[in-house]
N, C-alpha and C. Protein backbone atom coordinates (compact mmCIF):
# COMPACT_ATOMS: atom_id res chain seq x y z
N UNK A 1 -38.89 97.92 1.07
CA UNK A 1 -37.97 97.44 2.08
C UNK A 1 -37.82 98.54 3.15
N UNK A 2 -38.27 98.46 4.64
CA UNK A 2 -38.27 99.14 5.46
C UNK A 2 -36.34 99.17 5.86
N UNK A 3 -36.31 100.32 6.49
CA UNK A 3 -35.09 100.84 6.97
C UNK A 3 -35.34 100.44 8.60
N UNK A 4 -34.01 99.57 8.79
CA UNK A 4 -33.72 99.26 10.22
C UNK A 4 -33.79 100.71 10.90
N UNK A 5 -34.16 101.06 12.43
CA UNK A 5 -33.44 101.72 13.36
C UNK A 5 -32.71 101.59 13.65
N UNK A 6 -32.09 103.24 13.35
CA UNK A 6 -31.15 103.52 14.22
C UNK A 6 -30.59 103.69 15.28
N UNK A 7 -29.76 102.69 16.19
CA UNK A 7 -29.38 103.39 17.23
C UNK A 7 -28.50 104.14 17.80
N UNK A 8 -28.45 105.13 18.13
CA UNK A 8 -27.15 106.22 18.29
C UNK A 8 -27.17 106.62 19.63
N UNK A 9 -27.97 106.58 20.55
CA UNK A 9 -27.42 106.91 22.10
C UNK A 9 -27.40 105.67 23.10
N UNK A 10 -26.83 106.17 24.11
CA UNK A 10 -26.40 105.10 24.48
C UNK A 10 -27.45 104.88 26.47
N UNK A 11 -28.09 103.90 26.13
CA UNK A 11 -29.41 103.69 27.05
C UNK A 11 -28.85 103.38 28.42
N UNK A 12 -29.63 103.45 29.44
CA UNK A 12 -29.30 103.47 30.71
C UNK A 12 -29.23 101.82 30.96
N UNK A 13 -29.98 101.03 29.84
CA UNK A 13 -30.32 99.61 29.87
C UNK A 13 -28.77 98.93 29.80
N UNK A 14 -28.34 100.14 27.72
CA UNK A 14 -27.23 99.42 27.59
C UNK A 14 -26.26 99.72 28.65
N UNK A 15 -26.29 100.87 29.21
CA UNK A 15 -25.15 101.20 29.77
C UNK A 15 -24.61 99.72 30.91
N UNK A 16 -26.20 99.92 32.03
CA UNK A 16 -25.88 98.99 32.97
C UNK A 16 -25.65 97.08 32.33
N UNK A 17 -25.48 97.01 30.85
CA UNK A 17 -25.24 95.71 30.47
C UNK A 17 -24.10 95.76 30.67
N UNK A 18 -23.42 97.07 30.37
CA UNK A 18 -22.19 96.92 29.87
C UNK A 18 -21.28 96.80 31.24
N UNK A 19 -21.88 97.73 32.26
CA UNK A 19 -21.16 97.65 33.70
C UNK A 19 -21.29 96.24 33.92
N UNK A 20 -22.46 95.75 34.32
CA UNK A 20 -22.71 94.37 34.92
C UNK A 20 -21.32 93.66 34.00
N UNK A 21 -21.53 93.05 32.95
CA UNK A 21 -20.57 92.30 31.98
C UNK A 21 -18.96 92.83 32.38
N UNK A 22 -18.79 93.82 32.43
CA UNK A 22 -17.52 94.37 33.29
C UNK A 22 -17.14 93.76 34.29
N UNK A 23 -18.22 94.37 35.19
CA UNK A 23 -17.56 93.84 36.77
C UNK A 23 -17.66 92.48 36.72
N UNK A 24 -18.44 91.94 36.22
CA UNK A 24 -18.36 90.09 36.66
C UNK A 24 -17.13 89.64 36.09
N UNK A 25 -16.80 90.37 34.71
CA UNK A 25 -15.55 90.10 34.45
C UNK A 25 -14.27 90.33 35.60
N UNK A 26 -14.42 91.18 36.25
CA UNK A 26 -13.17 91.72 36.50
C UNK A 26 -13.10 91.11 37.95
N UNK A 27 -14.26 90.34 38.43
CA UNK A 27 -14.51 89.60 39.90
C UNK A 27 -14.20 88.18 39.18
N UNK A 28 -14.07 87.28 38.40
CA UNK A 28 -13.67 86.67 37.91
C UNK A 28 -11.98 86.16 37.80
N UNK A 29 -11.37 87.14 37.33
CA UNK A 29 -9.97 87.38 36.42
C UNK A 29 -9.40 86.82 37.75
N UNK A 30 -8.72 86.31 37.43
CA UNK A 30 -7.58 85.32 38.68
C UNK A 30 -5.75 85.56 38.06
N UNK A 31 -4.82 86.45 38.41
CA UNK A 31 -3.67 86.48 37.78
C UNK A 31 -3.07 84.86 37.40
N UNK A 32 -2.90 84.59 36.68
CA UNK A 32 -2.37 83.06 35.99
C UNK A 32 -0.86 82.87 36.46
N UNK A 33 -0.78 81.58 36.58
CA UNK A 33 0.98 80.97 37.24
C UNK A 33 1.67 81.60 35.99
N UNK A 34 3.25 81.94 35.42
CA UNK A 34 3.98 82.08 34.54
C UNK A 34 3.63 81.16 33.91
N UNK A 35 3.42 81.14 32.33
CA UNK A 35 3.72 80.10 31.78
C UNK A 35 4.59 80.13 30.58
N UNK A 36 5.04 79.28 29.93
CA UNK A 36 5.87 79.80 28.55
C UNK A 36 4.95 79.00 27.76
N UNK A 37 5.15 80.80 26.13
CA UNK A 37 3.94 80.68 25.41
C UNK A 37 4.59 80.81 24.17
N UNK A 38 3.96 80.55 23.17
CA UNK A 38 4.26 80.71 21.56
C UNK A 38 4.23 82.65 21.51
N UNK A 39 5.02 83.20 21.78
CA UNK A 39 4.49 84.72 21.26
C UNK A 39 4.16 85.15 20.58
N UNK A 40 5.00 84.50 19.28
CA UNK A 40 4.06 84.89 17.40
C UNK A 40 2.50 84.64 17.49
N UNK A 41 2.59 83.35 18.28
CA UNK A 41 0.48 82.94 18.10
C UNK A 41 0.31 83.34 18.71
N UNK A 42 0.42 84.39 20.07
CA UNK A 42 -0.29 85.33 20.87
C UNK A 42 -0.48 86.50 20.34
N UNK A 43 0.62 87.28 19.63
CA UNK A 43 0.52 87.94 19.26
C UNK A 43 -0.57 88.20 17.95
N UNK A 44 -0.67 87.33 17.23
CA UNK A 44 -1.22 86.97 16.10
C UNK A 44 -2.73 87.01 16.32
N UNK A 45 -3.06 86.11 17.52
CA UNK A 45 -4.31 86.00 18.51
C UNK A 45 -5.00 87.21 18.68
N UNK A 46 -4.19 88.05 19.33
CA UNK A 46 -4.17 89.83 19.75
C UNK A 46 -5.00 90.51 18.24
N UNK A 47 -4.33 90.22 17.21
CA UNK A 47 -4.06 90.98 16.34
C UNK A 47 -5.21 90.76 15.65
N UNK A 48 -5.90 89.09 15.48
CA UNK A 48 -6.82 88.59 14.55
C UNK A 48 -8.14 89.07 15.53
N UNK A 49 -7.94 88.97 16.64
CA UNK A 49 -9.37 89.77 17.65
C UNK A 49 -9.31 90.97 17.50
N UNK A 50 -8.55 91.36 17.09
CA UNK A 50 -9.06 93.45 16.96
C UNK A 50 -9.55 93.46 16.04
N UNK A 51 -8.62 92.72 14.88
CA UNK A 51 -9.08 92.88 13.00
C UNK A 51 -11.06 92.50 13.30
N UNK A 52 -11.06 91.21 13.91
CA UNK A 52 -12.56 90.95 13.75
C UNK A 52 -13.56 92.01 14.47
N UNK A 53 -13.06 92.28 15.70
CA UNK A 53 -14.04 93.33 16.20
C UNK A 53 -14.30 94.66 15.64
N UNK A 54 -13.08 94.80 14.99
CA UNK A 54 -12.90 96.41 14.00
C UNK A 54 -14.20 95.83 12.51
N UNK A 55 -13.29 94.83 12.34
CA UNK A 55 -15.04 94.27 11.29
C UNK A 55 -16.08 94.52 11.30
N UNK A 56 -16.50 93.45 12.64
CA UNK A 56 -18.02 93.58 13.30
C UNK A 56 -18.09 95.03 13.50
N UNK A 57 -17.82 96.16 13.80
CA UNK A 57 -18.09 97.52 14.36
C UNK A 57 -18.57 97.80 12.92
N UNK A 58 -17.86 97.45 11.32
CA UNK A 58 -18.29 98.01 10.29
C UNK A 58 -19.75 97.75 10.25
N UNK A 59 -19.85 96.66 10.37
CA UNK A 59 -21.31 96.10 10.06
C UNK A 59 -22.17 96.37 11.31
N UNK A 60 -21.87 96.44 12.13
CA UNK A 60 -23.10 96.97 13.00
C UNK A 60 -23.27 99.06 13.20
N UNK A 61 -22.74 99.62 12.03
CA UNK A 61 -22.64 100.68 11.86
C UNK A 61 -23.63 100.84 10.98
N UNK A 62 -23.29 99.84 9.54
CA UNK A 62 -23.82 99.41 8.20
C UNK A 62 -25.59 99.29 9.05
N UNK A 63 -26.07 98.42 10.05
CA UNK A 63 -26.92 98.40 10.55
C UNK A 63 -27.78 99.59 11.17
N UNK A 64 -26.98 100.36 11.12
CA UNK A 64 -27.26 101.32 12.42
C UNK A 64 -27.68 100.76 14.10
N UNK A 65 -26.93 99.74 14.12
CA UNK A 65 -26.58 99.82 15.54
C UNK A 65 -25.15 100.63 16.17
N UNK A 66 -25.26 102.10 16.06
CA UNK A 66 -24.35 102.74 16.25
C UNK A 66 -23.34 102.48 17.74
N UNK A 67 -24.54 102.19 18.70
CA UNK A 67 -23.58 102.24 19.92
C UNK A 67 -23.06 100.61 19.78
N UNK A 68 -23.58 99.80 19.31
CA UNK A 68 -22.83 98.54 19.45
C UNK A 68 -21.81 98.82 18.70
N UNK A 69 -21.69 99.30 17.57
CA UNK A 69 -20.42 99.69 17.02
C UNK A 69 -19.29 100.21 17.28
N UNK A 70 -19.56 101.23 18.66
CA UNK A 70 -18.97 102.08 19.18
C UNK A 70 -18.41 101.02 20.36
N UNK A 71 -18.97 100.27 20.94
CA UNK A 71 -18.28 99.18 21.37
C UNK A 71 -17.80 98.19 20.93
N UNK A 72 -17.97 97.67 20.01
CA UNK A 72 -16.41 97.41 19.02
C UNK A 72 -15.55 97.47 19.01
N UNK A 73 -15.85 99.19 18.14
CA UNK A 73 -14.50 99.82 18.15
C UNK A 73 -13.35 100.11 19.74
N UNK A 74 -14.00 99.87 20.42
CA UNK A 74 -13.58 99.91 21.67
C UNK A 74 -12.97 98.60 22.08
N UNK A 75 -13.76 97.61 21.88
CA UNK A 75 -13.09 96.20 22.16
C UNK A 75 -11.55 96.13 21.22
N UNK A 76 -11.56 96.43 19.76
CA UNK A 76 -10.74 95.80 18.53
C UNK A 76 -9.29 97.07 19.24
N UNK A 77 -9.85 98.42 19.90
CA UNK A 77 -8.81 98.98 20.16
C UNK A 77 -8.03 98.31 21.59
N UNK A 78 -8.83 97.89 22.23
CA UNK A 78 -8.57 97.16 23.90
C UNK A 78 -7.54 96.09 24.10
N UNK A 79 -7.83 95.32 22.43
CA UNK A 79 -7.01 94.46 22.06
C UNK A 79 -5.34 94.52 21.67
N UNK A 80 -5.68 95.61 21.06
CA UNK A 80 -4.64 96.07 20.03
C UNK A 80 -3.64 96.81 21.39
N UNK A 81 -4.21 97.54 22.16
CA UNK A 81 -3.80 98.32 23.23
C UNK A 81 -2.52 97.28 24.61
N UNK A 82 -3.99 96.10 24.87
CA UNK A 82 -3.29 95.18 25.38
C UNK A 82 -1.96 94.47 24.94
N UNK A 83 -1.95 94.50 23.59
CA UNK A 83 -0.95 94.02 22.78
C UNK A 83 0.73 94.87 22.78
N UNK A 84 0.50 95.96 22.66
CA UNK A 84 0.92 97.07 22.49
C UNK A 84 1.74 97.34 24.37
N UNK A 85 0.74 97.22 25.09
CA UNK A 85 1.43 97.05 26.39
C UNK A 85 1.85 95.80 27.04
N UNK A 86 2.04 95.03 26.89
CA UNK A 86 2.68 93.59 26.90
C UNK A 86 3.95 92.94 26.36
N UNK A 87 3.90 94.07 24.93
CA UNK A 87 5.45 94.05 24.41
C UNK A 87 5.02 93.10 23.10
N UNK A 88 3.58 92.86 22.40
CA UNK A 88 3.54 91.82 21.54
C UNK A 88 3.35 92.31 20.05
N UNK A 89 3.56 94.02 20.66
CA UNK A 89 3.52 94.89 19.32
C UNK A 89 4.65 95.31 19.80
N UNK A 90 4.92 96.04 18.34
CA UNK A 90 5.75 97.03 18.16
C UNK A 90 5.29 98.20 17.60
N UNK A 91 4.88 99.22 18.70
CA UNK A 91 4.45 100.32 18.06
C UNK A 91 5.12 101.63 18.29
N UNK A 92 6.28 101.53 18.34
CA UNK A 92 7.06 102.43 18.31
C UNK A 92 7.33 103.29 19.56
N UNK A 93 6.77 103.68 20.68
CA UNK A 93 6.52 103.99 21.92
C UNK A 93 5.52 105.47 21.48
N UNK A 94 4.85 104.90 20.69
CA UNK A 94 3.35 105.81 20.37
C UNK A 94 2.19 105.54 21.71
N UNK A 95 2.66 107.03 22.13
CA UNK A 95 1.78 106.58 23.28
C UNK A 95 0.42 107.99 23.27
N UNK A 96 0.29 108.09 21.90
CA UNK A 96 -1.19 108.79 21.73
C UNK A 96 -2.20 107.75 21.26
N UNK A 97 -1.52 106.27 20.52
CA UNK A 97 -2.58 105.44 20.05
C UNK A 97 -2.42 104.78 20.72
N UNK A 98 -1.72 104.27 21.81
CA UNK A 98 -1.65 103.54 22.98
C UNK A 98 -1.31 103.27 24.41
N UNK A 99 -1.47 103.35 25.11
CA UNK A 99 -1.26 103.10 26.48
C UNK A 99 0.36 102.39 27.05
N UNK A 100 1.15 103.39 26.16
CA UNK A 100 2.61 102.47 26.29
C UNK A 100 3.66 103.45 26.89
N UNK A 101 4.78 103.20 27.32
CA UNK A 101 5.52 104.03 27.67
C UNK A 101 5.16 105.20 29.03
């Protein structure tokens, strides 16, 4: 049984995927009218997308796709972060693991 490659740096290919996928995102994003929302299931929402991306990062580690992992871990924290600044956590006004306060 051959051993997958590893990948551990991060390519000029992936890099510019990752910009492109960015900016189209962020030329996209339209601020939304107020609306009233369930907060527990947003919050919950928040919470079950980090858990999965923190997942997926295990297993694409397990792979040695290191840098996809490393974006992961980046997404599952982005989540958690967003959460955290929105008011849908409570994280105490820890603002070394998050972007709060």
């Amino acid at each position: 049984m051959g051993r997958e490659k590893v990948v551990s740096e991060v390519t000029e290919e992936k890099l510019d995927k990752y910009f492109d996928v960015t900016g189209r995102a962020l030329k996209k994003v339209k601020i939304a009218e107020k609306k009233d929302f369930d907060w527990k299931a947003a919050a919950e929402d928040f919470l079950d997308m980090a858990q999965r991306y923190f997942d997926d990062a295990k297993i694409f580690r397990e792979k040695g796709e290191i840098v996809t992992a490393f974006a992961a871990l980046n997404y599952a924290h982005g989540w958690l972060d967003a959460g955290a600044r929105l008011g849908l956590f409570d994280v105490d006004h820890d603002s070394e693991l998050f972007t709060v306060d």
